[in-house]
PDB file of N, CA and C in Angstrom:
ATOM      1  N   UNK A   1      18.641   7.289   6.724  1.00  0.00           N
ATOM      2  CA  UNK A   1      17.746   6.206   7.056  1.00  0.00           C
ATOM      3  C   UNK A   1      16.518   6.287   6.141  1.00  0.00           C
ATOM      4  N   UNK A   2      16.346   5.326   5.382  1.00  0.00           N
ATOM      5  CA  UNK A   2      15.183   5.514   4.665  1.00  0.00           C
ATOM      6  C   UNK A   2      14.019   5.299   5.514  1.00  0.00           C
ATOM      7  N   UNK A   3      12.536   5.684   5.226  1.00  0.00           N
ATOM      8  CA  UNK A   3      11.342   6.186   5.473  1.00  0.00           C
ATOM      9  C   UNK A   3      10.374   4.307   5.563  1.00  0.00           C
ATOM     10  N   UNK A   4      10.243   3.838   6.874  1.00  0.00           N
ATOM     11  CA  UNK A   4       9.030   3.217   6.975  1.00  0.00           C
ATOM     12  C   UNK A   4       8.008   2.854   6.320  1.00  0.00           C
ATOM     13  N   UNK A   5       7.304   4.056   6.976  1.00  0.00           N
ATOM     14  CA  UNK A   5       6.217   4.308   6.382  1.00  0.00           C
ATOM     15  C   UNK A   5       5.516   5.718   5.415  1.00  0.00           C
ATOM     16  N   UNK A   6       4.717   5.921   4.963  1.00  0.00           N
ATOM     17  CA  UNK A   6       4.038   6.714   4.264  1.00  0.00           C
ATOM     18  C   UNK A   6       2.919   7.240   4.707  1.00  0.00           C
ATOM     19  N   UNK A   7       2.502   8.684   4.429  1.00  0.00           N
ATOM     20  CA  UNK A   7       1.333   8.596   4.862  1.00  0.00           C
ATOM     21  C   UNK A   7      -0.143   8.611   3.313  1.00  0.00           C
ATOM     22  N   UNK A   8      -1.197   8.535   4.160  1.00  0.00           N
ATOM     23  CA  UNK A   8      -2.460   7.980   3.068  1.00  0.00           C
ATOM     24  C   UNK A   8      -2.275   9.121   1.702  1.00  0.00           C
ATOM     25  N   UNK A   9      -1.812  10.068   1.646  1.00  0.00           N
ATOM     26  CA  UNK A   9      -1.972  11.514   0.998  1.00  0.00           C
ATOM     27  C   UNK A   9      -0.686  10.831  -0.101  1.00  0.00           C
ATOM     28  N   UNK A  10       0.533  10.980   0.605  1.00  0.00           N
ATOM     29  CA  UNK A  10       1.764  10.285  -0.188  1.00  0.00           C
ATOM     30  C   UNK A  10       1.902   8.794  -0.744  1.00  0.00           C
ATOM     31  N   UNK A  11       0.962   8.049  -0.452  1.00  0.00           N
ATOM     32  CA  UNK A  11       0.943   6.669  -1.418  1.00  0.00           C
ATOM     33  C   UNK A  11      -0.241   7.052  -2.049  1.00  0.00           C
ATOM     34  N   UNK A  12      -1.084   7.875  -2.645  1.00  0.00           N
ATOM     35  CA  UNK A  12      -2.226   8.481  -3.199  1.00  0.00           C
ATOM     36  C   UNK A  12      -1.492   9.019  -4.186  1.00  0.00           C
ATOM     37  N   UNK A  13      -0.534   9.729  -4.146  1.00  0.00           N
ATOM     38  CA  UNK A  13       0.732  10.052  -5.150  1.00  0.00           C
ATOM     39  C   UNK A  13       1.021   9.232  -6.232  1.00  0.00           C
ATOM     40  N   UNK A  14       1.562   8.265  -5.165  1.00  0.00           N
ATOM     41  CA  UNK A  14       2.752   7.203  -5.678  1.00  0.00           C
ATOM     42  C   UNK A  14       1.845   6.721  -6.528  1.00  0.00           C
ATOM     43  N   UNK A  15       1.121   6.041  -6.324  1.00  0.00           N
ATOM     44  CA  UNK A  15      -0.159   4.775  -7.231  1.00  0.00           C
ATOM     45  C   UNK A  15      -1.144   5.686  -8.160  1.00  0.00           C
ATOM     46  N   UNK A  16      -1.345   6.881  -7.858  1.00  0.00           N
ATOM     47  CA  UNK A  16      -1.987   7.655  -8.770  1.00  0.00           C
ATOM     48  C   UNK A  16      -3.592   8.043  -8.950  1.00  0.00           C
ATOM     49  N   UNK A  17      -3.777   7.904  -7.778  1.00  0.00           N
ATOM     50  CA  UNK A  17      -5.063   7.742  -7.678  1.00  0.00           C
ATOM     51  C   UNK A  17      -5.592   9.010  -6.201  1.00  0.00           C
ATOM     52  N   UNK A  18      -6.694   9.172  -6.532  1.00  0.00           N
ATOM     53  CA  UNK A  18      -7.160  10.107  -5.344  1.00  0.00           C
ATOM     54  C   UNK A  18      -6.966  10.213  -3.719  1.00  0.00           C
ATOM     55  N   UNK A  19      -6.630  11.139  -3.270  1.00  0.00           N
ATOM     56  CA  UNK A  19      -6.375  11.296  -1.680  1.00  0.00           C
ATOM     57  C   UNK A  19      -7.517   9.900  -1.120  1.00  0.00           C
ATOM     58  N   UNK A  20      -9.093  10.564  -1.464  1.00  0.00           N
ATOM     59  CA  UNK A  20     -10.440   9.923  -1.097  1.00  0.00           C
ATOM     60  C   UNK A  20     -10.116   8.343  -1.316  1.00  0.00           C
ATOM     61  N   UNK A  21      -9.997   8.402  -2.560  1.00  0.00           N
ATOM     62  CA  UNK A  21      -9.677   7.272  -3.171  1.00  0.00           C
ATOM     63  C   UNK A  21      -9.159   6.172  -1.746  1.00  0.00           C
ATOM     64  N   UNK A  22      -7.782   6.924  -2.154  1.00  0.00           N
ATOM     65  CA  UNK A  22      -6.739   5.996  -1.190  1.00  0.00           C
ATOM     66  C   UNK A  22      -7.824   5.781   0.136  1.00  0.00           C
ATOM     67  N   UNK A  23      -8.240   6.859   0.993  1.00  0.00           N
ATOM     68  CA  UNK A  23      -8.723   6.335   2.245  1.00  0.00           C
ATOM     69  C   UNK A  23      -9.846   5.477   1.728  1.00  0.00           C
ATOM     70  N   UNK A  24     -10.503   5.239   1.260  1.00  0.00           N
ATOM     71  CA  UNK A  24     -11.498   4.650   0.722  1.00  0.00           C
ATOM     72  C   UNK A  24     -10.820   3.181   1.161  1.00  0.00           C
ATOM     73  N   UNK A  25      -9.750   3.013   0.438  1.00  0.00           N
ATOM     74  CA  UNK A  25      -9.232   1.356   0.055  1.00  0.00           C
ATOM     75  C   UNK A  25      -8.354   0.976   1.587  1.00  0.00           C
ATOM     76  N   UNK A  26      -8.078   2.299   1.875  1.00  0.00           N
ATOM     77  CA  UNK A  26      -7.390   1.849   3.814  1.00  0.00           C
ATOM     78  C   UNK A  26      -9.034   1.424   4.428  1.00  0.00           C
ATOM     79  N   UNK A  27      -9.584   2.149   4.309  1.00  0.00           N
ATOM     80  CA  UNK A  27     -11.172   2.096   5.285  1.00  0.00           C
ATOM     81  C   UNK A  27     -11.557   0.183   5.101  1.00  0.00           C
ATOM     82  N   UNK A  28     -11.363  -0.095   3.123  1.00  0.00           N
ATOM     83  CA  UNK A  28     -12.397  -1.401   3.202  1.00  0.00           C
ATOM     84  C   UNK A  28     -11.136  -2.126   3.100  1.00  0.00           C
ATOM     85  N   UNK A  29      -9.976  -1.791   3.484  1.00  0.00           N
ATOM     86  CA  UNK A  29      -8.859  -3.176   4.022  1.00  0.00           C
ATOM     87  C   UNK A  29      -7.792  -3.821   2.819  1.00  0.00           C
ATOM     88  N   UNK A  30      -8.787  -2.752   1.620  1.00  0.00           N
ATOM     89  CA  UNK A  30      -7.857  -2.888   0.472  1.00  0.00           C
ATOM     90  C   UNK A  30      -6.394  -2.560   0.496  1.00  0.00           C
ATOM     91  N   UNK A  31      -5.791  -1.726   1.063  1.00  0.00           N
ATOM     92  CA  UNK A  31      -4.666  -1.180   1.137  1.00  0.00           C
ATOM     93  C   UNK A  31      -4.586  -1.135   2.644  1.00  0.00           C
ATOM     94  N   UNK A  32      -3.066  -2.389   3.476  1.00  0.00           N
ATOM     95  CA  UNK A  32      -3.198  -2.584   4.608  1.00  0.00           C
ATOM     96  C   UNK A  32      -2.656  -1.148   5.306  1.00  0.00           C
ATOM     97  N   UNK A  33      -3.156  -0.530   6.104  1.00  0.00           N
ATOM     98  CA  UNK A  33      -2.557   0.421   7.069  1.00  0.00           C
ATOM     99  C   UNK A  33      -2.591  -0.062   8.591  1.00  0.00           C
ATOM    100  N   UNK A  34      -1.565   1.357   9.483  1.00  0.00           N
ATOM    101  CA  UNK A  34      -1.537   1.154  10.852  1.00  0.00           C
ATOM    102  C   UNK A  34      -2.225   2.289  11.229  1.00  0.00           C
ATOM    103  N   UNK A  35      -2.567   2.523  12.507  1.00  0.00           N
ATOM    104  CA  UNK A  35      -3.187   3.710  13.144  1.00  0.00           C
ATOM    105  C   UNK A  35      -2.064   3.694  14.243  1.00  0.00           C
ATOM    106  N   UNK A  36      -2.167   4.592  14.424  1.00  0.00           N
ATOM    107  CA  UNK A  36      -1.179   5.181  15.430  1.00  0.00           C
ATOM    108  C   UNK A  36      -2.404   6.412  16.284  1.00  0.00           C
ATOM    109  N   UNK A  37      -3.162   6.427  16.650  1.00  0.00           N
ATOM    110  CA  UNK A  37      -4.007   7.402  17.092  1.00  0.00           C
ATOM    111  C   UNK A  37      -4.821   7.845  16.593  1.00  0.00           C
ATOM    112  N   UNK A  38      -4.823   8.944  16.268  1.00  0.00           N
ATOM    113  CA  UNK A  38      -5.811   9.259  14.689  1.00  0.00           C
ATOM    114  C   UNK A  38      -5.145   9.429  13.358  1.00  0.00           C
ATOM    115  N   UNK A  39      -3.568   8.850  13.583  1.00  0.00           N
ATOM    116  CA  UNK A  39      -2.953   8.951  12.240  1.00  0.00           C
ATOM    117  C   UNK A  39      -2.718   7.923  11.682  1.00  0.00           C
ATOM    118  N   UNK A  40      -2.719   7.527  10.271  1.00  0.00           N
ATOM    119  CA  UNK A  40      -2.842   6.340   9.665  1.00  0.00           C
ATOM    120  C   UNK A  40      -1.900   6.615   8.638  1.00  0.00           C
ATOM    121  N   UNK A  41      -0.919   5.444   8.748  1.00  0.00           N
ATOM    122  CA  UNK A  41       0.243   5.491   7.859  1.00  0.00           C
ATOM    123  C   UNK A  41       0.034   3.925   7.257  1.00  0.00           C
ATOM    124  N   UNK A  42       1.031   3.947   6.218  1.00  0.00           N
ATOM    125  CA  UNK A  42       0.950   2.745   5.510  1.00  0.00           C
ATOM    126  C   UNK A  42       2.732   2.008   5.214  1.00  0.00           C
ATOM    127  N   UNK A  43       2.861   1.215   5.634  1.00  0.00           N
ATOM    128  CA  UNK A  43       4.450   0.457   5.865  1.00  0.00           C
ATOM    129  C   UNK A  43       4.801   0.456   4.247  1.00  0.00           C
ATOM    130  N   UNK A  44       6.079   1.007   4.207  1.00  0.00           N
ATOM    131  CA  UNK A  44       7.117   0.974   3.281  1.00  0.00           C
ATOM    132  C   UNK A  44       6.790  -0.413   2.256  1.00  0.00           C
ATOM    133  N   UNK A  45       6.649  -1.623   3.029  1.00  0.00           N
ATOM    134  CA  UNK A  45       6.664  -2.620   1.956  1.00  0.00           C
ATOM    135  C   UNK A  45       5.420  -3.005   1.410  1.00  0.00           C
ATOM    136  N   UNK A  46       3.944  -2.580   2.538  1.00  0.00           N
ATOM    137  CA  UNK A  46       2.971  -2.677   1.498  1.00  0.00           C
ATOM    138  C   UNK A  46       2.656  -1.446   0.233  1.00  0.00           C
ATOM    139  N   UNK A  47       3.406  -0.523   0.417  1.00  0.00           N
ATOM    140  CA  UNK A  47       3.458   0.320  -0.798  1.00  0.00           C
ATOM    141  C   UNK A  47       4.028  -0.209  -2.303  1.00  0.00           C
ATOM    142  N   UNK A  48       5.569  -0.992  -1.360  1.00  0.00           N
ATOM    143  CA  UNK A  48       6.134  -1.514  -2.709  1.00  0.00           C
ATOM    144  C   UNK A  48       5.155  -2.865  -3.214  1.00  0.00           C
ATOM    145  N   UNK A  49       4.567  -3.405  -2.757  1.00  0.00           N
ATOM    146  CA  UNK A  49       3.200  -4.292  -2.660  1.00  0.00           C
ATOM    147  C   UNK A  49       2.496  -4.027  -3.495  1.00  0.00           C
ATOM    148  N   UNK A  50       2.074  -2.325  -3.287  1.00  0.00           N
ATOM    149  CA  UNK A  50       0.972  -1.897  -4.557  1.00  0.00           C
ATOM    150  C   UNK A  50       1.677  -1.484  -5.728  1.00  0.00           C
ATOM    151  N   UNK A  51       3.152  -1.086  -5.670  1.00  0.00           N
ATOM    152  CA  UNK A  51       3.489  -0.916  -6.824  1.00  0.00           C
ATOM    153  C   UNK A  51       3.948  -1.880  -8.030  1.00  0.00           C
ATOM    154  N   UNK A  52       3.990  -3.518  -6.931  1.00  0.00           N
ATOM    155  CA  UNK A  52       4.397  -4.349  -7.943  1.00  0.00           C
ATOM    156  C   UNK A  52       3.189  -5.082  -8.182  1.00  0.00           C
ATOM    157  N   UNK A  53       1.801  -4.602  -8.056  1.00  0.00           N
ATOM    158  CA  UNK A  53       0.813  -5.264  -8.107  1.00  0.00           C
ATOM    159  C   UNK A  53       0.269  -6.117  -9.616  1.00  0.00           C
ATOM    160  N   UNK A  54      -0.691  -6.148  -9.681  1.00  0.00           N
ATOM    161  CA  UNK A  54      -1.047  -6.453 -10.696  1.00  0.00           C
ATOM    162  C   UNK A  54      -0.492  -5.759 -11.976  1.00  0.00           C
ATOM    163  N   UNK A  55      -0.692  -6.357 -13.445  1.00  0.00           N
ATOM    164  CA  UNK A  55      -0.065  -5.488 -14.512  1.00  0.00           C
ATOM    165  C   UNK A  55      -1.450  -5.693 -15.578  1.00  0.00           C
ATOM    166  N   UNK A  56      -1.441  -4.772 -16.136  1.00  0.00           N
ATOM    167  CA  UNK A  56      -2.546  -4.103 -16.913  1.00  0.00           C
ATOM    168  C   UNK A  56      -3.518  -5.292 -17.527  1.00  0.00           C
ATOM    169  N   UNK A  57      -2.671  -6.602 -18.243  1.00  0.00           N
ATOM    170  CA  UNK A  57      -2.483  -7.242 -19.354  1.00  0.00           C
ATOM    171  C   UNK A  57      -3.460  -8.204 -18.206  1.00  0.00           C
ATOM    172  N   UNK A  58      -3.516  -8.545 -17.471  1.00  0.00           N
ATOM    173  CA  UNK A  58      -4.089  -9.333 -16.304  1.00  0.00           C
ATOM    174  C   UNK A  58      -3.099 -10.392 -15.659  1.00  0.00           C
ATOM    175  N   UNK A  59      -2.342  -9.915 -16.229  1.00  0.00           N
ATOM    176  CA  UNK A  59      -0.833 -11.380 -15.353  1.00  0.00           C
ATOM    177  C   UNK A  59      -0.261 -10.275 -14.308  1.00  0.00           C
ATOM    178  N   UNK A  60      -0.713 -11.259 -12.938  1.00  0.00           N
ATOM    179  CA  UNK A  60       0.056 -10.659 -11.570  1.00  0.00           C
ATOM    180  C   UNK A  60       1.170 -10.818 -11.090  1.00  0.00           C
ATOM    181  N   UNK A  61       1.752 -10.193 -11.005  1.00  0.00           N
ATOM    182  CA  UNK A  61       3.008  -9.881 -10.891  1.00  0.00           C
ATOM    183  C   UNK A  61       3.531 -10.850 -10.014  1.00  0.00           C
ATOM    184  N   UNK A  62       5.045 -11.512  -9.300  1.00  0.00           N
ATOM    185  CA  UNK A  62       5.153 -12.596  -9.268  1.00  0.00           C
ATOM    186  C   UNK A  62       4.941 -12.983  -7.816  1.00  0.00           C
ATOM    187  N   UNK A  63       4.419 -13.854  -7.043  1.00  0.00           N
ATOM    188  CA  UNK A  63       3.224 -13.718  -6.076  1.00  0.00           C
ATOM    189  C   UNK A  63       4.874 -13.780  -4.715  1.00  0.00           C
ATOM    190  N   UNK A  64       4.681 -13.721  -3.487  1.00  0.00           N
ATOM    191  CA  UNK A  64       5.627 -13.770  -2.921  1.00  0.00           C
ATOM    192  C   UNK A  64       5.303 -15.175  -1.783  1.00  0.00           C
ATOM    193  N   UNK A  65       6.572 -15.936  -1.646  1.00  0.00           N
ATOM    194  CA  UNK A  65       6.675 -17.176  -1.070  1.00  0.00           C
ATOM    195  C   UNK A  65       6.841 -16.854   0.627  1.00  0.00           C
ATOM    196  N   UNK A  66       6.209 -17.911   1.349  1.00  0.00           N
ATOM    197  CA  UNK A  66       6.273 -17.741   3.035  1.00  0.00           C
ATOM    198  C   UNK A  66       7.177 -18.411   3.040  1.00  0.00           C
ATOM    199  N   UNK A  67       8.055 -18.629   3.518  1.00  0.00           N
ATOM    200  CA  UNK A  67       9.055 -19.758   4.616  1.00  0.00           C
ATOM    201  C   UNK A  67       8.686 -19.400   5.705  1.00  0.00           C
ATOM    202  N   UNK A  68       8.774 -20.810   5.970  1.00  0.00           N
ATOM    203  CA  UNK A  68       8.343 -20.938   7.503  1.00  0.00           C
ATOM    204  C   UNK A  68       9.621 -21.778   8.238  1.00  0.00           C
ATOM    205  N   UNK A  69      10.361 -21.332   9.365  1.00  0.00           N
ATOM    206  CA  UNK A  69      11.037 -21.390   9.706  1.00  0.00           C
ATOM    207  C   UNK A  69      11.011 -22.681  10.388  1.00  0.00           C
TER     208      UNK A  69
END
């Protein structure tokens, strides 16, 4: 079964950037998380979210469509 979620330490990894960092961007809403108590994880697809984010050159990557049912 693949993995949900992540926690703040392991998408700090992934994206490359500081433990602090990361809570920093959960704290101001930049990077969406859940709390679960005092633990704060971050869902599987907003990770893949940050990894298909923006690209260096300034063209964002390709935006994703709602349907509405």
């Amino acid at each position: 079964m693949e993995r949900l979620t992540y926690t703040v330490s392991e998408v700090a990894a992934l994206v490359g950037i500081s433990r602090a960092s990361a809570y920093e961007l959960v704290h101001a809403g930049e990077i969406r998380a859940v709390r679960f108590g005092r633990r704060i994880v971050i869902p599987r697809a907003v990770v893949e979210e940050l990894l298909r984010g923006p690209l260096e050159d300034g063209a964002s990557a390709p935006a994703h469509k709602e349907v509405s049912a």
